[in-house]
PDB file of N, CA and C in Angstrom:
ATOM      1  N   UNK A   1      -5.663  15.443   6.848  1.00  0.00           N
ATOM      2  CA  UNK A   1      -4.893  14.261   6.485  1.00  0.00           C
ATOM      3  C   UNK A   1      -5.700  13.031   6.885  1.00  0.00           C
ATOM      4  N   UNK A   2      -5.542  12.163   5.815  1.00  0.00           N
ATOM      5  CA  UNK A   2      -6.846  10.624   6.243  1.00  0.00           C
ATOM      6  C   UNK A   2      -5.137   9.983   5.998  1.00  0.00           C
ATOM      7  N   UNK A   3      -6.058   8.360   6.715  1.00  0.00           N
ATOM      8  CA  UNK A   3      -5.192   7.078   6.784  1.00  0.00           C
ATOM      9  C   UNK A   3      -5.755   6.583   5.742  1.00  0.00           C
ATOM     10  N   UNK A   4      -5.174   5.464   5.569  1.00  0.00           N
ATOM     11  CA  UNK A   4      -5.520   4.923   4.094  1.00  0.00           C
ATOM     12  C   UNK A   4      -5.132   3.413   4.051  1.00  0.00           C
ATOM     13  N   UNK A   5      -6.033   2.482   4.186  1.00  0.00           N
ATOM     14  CA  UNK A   5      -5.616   0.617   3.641  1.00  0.00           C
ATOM     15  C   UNK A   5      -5.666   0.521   2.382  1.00  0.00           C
ATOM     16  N   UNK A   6      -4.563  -0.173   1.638  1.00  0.00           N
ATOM     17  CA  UNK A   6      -4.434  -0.357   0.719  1.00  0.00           C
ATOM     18  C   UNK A   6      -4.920  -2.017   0.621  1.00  0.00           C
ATOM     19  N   UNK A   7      -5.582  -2.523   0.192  1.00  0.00           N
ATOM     20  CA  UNK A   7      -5.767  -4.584   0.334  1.00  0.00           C
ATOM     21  C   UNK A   7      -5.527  -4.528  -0.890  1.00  0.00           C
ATOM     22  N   UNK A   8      -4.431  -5.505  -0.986  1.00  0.00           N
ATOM     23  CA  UNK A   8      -3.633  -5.996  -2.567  1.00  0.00           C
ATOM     24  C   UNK A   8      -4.296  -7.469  -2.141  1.00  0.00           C
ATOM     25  N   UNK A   9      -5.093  -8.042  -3.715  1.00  0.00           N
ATOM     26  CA  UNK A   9      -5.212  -9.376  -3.452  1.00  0.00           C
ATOM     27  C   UNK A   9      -4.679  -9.935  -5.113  1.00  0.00           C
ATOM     28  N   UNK A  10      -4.043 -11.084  -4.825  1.00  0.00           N
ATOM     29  CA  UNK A  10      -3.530 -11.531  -5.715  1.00  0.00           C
ATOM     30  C   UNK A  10      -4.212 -11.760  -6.875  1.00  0.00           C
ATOM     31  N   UNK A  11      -3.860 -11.812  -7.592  1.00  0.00           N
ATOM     32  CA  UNK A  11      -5.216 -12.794  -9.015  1.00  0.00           C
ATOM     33  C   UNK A  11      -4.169 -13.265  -9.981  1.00  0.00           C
ATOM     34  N   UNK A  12      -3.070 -13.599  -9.822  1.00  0.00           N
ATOM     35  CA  UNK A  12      -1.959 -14.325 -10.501  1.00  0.00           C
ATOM     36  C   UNK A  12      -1.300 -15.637  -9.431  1.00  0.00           C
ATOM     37  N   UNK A  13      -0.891 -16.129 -10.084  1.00  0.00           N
ATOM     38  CA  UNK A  13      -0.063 -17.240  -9.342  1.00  0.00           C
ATOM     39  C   UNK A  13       1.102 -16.146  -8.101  1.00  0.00           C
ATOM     40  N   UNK A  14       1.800 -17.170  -7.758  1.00  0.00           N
ATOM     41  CA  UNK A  14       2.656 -16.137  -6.960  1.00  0.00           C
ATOM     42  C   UNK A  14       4.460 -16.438  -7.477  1.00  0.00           C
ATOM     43  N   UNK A  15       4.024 -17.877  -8.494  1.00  0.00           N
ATOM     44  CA  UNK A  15       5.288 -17.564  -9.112  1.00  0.00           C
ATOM     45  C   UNK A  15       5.457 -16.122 -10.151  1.00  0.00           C
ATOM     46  N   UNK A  16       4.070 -15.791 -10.355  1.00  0.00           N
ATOM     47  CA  UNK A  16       4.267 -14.516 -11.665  1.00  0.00           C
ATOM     48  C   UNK A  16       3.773 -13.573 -10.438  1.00  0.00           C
ATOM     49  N   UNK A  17       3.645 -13.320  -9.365  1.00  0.00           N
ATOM     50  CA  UNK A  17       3.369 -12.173  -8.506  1.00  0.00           C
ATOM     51  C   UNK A  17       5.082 -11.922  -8.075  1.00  0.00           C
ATOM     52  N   UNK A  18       5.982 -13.204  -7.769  1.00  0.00           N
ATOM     53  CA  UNK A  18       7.180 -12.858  -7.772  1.00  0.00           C
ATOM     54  C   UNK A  18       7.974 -12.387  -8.502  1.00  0.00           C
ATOM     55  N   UNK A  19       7.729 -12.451  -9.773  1.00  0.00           N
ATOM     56  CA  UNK A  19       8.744 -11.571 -10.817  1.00  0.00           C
ATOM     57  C   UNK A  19       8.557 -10.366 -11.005  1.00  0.00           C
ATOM     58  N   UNK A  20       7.540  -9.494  -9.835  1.00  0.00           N
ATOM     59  CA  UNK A  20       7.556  -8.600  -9.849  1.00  0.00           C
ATOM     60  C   UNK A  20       7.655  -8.009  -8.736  1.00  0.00           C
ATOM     61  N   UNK A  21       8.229  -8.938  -7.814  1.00  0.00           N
ATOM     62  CA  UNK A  21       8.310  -8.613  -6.311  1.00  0.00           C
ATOM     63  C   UNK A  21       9.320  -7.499  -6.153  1.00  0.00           C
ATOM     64  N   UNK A  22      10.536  -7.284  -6.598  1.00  0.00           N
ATOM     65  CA  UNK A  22      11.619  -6.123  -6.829  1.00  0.00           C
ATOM     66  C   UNK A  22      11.079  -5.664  -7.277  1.00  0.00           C
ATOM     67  N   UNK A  23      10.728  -4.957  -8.096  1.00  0.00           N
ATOM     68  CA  UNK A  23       9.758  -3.564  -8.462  1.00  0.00           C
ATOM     69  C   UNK A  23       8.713  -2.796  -7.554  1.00  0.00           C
ATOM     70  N   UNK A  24       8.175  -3.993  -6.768  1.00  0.00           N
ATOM     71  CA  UNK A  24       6.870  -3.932  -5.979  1.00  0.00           C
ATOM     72  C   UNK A  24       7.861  -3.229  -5.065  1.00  0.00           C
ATOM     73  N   UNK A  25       8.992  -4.228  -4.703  1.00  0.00           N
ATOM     74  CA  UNK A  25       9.571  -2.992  -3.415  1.00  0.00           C
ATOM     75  C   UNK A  25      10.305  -2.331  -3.446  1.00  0.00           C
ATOM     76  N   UNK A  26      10.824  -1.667  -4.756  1.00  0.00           N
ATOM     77  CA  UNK A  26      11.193  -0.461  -5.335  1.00  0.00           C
ATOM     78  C   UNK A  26      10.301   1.164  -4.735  1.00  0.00           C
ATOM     79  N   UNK A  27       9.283   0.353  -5.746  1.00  0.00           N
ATOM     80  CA  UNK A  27       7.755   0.793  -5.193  1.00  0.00           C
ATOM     81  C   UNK A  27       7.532   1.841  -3.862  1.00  0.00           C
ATOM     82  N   UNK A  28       7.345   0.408  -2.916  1.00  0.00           N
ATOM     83  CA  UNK A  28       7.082   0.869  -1.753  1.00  0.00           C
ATOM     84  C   UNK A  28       8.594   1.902  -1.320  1.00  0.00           C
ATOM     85  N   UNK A  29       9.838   1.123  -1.557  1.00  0.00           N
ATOM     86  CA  UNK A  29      10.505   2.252  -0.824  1.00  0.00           C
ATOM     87  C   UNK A  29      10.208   3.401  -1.300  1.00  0.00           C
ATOM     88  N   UNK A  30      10.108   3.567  -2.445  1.00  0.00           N
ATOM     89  CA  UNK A  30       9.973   5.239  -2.855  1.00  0.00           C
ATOM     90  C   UNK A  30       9.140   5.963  -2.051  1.00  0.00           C
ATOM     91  N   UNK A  31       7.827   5.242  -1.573  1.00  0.00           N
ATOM     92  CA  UNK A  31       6.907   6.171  -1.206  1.00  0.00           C
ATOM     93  C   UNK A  31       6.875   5.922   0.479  1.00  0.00           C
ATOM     94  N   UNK A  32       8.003   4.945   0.963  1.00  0.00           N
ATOM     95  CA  UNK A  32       8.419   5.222   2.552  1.00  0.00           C
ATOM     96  C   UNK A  32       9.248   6.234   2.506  1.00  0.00           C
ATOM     97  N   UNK A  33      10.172   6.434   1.380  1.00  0.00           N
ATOM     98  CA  UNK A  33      10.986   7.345   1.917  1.00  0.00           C
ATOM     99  C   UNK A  33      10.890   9.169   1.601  1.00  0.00           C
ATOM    100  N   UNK A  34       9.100   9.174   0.744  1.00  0.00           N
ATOM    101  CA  UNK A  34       8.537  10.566   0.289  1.00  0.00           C
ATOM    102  C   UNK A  34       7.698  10.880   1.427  1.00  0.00           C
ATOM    103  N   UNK A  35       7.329   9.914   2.624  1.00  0.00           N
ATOM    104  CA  UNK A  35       6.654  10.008   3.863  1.00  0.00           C
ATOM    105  C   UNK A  35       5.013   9.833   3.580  1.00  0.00           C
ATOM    106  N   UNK A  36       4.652   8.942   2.548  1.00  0.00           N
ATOM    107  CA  UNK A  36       3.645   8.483   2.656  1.00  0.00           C
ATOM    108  C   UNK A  36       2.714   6.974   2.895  1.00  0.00           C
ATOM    109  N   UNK A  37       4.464   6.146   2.991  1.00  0.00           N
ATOM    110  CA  UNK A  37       3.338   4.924   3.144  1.00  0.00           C
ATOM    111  C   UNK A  37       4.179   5.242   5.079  1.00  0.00           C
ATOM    112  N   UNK A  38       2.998   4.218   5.577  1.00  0.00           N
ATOM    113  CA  UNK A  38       3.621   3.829   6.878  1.00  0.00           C
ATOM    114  C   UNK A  38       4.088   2.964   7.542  1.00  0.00           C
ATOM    115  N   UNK A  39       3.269   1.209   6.763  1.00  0.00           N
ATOM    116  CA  UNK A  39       4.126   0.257   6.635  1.00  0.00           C
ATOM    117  C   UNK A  39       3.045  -0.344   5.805  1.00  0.00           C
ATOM    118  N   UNK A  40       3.529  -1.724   5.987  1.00  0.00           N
ATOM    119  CA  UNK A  40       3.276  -2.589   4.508  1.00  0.00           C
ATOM    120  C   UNK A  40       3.696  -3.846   5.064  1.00  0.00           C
ATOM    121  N   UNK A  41       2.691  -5.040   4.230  1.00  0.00           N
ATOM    122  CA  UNK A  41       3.486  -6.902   4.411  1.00  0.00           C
ATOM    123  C   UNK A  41       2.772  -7.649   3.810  1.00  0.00           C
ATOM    124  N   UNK A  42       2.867  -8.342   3.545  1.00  0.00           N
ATOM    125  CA  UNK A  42       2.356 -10.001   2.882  1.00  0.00           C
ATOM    126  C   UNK A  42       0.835 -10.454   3.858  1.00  0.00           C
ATOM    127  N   UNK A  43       0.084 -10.364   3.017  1.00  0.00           N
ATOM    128  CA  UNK A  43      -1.214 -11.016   3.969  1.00  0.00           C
ATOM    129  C   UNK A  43      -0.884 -12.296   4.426  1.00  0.00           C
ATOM    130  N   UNK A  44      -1.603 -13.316   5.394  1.00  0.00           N
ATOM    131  CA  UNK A  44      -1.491 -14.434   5.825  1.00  0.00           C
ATOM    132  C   UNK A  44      -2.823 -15.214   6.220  1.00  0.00           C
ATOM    133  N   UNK A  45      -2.706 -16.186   5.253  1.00  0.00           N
ATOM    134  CA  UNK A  45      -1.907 -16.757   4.250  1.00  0.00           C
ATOM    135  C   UNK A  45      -1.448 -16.189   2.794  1.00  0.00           C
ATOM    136  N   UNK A  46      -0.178 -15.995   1.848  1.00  0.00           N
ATOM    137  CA  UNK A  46       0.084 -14.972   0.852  1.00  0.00           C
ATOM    138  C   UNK A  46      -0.951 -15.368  -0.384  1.00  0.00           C
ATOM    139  N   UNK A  47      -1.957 -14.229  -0.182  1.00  0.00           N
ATOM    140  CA  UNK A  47      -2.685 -14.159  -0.896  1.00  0.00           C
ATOM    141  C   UNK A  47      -2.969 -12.617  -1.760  1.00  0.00           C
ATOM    142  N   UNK A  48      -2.204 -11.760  -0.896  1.00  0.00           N
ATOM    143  CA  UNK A  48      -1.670 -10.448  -1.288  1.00  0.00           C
ATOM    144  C   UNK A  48      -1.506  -9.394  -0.156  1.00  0.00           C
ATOM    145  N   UNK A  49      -1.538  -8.307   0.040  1.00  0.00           N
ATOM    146  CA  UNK A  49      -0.354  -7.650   0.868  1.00  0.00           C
ATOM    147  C   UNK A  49      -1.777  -6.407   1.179  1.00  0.00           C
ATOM    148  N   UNK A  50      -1.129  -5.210   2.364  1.00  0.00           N
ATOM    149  CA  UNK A  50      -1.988  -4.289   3.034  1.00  0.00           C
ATOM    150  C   UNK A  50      -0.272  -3.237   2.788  1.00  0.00           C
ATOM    151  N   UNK A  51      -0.474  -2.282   2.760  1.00  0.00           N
ATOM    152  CA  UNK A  51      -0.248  -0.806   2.709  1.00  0.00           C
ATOM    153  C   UNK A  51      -1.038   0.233   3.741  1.00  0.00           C
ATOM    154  N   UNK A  52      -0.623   0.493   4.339  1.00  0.00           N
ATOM    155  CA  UNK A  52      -1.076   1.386   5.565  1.00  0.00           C
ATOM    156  C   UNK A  52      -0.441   2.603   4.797  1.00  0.00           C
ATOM    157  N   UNK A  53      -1.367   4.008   4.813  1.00  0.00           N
ATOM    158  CA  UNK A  53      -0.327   5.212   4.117  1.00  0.00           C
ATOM    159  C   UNK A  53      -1.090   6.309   4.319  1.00  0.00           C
ATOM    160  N   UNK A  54      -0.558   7.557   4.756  1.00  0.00           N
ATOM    161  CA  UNK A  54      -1.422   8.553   4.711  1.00  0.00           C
ATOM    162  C   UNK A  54      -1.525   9.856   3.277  1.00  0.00           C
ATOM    163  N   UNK A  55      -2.526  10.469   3.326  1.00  0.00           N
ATOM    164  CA  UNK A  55      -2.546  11.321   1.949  1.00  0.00           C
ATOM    165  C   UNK A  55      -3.841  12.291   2.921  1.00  0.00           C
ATOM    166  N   UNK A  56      -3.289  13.458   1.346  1.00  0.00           N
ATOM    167  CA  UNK A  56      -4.789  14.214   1.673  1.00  0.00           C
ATOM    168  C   UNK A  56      -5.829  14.268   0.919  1.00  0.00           C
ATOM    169  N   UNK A  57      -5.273  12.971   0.132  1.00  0.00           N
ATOM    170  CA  UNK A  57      -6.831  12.547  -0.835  1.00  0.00           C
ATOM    171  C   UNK A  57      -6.697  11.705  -1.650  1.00  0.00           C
ATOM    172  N   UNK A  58      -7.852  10.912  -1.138  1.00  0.00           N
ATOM    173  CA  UNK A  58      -7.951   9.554  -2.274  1.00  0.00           C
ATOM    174  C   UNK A  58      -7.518   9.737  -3.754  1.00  0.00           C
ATOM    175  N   UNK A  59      -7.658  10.780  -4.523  1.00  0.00           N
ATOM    176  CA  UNK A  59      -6.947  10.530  -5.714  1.00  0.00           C
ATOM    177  C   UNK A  59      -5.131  10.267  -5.533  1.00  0.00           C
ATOM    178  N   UNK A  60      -4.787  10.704  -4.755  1.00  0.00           N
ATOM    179  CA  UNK A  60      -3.416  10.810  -4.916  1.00  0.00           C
ATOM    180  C   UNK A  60      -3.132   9.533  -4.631  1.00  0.00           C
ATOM    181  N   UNK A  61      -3.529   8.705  -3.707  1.00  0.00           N
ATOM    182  CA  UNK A  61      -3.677   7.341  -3.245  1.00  0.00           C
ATOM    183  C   UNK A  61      -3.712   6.488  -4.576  1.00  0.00           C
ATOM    184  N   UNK A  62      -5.071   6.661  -5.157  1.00  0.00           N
ATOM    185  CA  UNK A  62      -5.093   6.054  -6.460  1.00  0.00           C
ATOM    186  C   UNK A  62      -4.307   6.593  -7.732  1.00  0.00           C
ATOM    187  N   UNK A  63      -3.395   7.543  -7.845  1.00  0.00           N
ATOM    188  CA  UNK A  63      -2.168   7.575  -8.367  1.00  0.00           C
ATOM    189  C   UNK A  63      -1.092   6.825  -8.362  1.00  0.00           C
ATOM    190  N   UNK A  64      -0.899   7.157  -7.029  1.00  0.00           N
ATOM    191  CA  UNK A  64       0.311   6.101  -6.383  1.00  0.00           C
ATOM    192  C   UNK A  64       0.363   4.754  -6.942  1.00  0.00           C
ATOM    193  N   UNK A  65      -1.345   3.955  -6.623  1.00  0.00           N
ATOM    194  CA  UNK A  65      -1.336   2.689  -7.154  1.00  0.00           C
ATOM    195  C   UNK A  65      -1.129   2.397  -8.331  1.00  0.00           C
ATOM    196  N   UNK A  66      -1.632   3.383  -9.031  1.00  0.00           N
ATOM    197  CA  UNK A  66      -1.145   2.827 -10.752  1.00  0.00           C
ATOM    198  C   UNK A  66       0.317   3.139 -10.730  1.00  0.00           C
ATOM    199  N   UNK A  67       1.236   3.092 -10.197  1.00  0.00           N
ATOM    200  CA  UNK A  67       2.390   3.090 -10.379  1.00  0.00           C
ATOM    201  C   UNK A  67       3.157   1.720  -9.707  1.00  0.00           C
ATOM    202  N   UNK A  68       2.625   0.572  -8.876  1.00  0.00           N
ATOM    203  CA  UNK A  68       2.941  -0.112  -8.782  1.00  0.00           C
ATOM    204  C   UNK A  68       3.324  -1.312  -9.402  1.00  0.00           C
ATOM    205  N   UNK A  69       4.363  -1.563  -9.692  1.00  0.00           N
ATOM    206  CA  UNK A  69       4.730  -2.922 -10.818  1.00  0.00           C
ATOM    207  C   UNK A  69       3.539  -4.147 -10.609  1.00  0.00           C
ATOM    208  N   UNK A  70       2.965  -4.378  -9.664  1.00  0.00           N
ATOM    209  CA  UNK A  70       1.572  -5.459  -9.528  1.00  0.00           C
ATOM    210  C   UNK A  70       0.385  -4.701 -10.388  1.00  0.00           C
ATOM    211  N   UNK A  71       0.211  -3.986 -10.109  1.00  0.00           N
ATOM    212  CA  UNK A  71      -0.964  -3.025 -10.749  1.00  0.00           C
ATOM    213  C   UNK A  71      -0.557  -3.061 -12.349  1.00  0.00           C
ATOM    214  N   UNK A  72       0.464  -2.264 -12.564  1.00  0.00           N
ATOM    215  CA  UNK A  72       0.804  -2.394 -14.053  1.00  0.00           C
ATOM    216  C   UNK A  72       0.703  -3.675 -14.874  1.00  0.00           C
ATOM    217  N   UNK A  73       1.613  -4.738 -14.568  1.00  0.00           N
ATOM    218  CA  UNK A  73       1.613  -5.497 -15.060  1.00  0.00           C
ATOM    219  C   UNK A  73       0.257  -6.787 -14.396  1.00  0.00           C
ATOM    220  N   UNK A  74      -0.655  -6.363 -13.730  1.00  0.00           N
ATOM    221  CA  UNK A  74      -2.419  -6.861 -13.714  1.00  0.00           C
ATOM    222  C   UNK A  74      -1.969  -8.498 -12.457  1.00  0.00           C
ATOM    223  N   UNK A  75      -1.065  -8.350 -12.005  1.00  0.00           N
ATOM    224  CA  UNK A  75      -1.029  -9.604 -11.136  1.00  0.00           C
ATOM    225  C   UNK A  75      -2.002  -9.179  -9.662  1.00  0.00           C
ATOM    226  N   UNK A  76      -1.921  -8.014  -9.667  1.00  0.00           N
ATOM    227  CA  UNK A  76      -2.979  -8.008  -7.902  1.00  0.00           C
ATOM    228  C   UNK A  76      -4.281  -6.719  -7.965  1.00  0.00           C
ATOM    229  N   UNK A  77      -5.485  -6.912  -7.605  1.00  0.00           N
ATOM    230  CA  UNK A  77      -6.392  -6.107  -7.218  1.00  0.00           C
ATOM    231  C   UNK A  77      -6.474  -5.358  -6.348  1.00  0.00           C
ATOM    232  N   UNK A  78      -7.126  -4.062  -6.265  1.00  0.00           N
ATOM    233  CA  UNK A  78      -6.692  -3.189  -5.098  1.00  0.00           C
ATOM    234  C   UNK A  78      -8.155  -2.747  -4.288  1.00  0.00           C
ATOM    235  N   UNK A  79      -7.901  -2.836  -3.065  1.00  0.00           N
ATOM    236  CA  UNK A  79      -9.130  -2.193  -2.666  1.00  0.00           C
ATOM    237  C   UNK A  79      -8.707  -0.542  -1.720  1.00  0.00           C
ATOM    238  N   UNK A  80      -9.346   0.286  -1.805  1.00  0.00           N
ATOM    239  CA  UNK A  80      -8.468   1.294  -0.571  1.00  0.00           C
ATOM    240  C   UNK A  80      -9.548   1.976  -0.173  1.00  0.00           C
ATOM    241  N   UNK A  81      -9.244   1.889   1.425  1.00  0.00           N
ATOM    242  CA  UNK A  81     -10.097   2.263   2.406  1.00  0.00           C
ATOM    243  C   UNK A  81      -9.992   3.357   2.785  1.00  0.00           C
ATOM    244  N   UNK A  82     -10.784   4.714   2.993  1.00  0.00           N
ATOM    245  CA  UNK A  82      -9.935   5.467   3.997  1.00  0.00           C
ATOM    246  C   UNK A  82     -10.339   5.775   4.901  1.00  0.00           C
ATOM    247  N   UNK A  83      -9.525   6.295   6.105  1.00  0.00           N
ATOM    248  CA  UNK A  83     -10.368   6.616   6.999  1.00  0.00           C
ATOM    249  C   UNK A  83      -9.956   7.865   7.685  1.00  0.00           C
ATOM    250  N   UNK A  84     -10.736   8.253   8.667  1.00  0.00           N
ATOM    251  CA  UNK A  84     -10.354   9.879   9.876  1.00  0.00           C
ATOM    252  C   UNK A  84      -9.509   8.867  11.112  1.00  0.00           C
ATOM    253  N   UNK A  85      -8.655   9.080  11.466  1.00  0.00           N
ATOM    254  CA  UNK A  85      -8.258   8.959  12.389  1.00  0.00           C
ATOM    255  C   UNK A  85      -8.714   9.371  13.838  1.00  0.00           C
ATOM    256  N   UNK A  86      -9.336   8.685  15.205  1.00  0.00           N
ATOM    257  CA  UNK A  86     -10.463   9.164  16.065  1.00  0.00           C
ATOM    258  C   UNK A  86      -9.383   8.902  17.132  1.00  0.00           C
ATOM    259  N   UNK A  87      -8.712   8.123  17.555  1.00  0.00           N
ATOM    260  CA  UNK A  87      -8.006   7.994  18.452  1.00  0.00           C
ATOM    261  C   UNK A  87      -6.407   7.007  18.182  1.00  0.00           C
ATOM    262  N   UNK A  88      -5.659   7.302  18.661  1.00  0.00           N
ATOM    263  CA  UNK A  88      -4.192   6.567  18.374  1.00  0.00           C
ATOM    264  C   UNK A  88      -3.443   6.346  19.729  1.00  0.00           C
ATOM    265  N   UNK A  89      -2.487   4.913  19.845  1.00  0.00           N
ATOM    266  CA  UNK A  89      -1.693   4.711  20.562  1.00  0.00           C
ATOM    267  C   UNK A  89      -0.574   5.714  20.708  1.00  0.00           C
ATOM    268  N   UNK A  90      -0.094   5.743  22.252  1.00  0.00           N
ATOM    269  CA  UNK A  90       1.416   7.002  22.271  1.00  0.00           C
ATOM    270  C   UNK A  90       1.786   6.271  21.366  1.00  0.00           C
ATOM    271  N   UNK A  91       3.027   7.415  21.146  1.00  0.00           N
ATOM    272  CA  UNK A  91       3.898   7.306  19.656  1.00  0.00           C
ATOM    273  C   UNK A  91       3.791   6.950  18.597  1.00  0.00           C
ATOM    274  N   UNK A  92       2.123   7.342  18.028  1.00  0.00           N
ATOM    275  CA  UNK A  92       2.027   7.152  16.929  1.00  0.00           C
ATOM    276  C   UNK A  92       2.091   8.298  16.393  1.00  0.00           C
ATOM    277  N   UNK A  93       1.978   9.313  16.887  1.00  0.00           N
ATOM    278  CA  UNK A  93       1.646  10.850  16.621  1.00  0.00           C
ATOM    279  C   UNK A  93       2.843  11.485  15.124  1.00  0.00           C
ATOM    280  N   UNK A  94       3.947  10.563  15.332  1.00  0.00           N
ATOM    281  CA  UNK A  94       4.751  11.429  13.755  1.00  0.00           C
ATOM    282  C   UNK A  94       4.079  10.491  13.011  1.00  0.00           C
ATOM    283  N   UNK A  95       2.944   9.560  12.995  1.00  0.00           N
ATOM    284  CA  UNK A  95       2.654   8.878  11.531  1.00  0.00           C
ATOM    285  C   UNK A  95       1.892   9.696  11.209  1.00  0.00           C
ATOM    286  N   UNK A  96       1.020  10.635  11.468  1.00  0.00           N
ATOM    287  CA  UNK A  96      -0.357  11.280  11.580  1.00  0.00           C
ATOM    288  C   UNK A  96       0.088  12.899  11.224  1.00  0.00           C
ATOM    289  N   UNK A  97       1.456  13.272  11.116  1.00  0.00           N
ATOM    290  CA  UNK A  97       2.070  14.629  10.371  1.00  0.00           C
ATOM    291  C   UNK A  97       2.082  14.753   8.897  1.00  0.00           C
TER     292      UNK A  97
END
């Protein structure tokens, strides 16, 4: 099992990144509540958002993303990182199941 950054960067205004903000977190709940993202938020300053999520492989990752209402409809760019996990704070241990 790898960790996984998702970097959403905008390339639309954020009045047209908002009309798709309900979908976007449609989105995400679905895949908090299938146990793959781990959290998620608004970069700062909002210029686009991070996805923290685990998988057991970058394709499935890049599945996921084409299913996001930003992705579909071309308002944000994606970059995704992944990585091995080498060491973790207590109680992080059920993100890493």
């Amino acid at each position: 099992m790898s960790l996984f950054i998702v970097s959403l960067s905008y390339k639309s205004s954020l009045d047209e990144v908002d009309k798709y903000l309900a979908g976007h977190n449609e989105f995400l709940r679905k895949h908090y509540d299938n146990g793959i993202f781990i959290c998620s938020g608004p970069k700062i300053p909002r210029t686009g958002g991070i996805i923290l999520c685990k998988s057991d492989s970058l394709n499935v990752v890049e599945a996921i993303i084409k299913e996001d209402p930003f992705n579909i409809n071309g308002v944000a760019d994606y970059e995704i990182t992944e990585f091995r996990v080498a060491d973790y704070a207590t109680g992080f241990e059920p993100f890493l199941k």
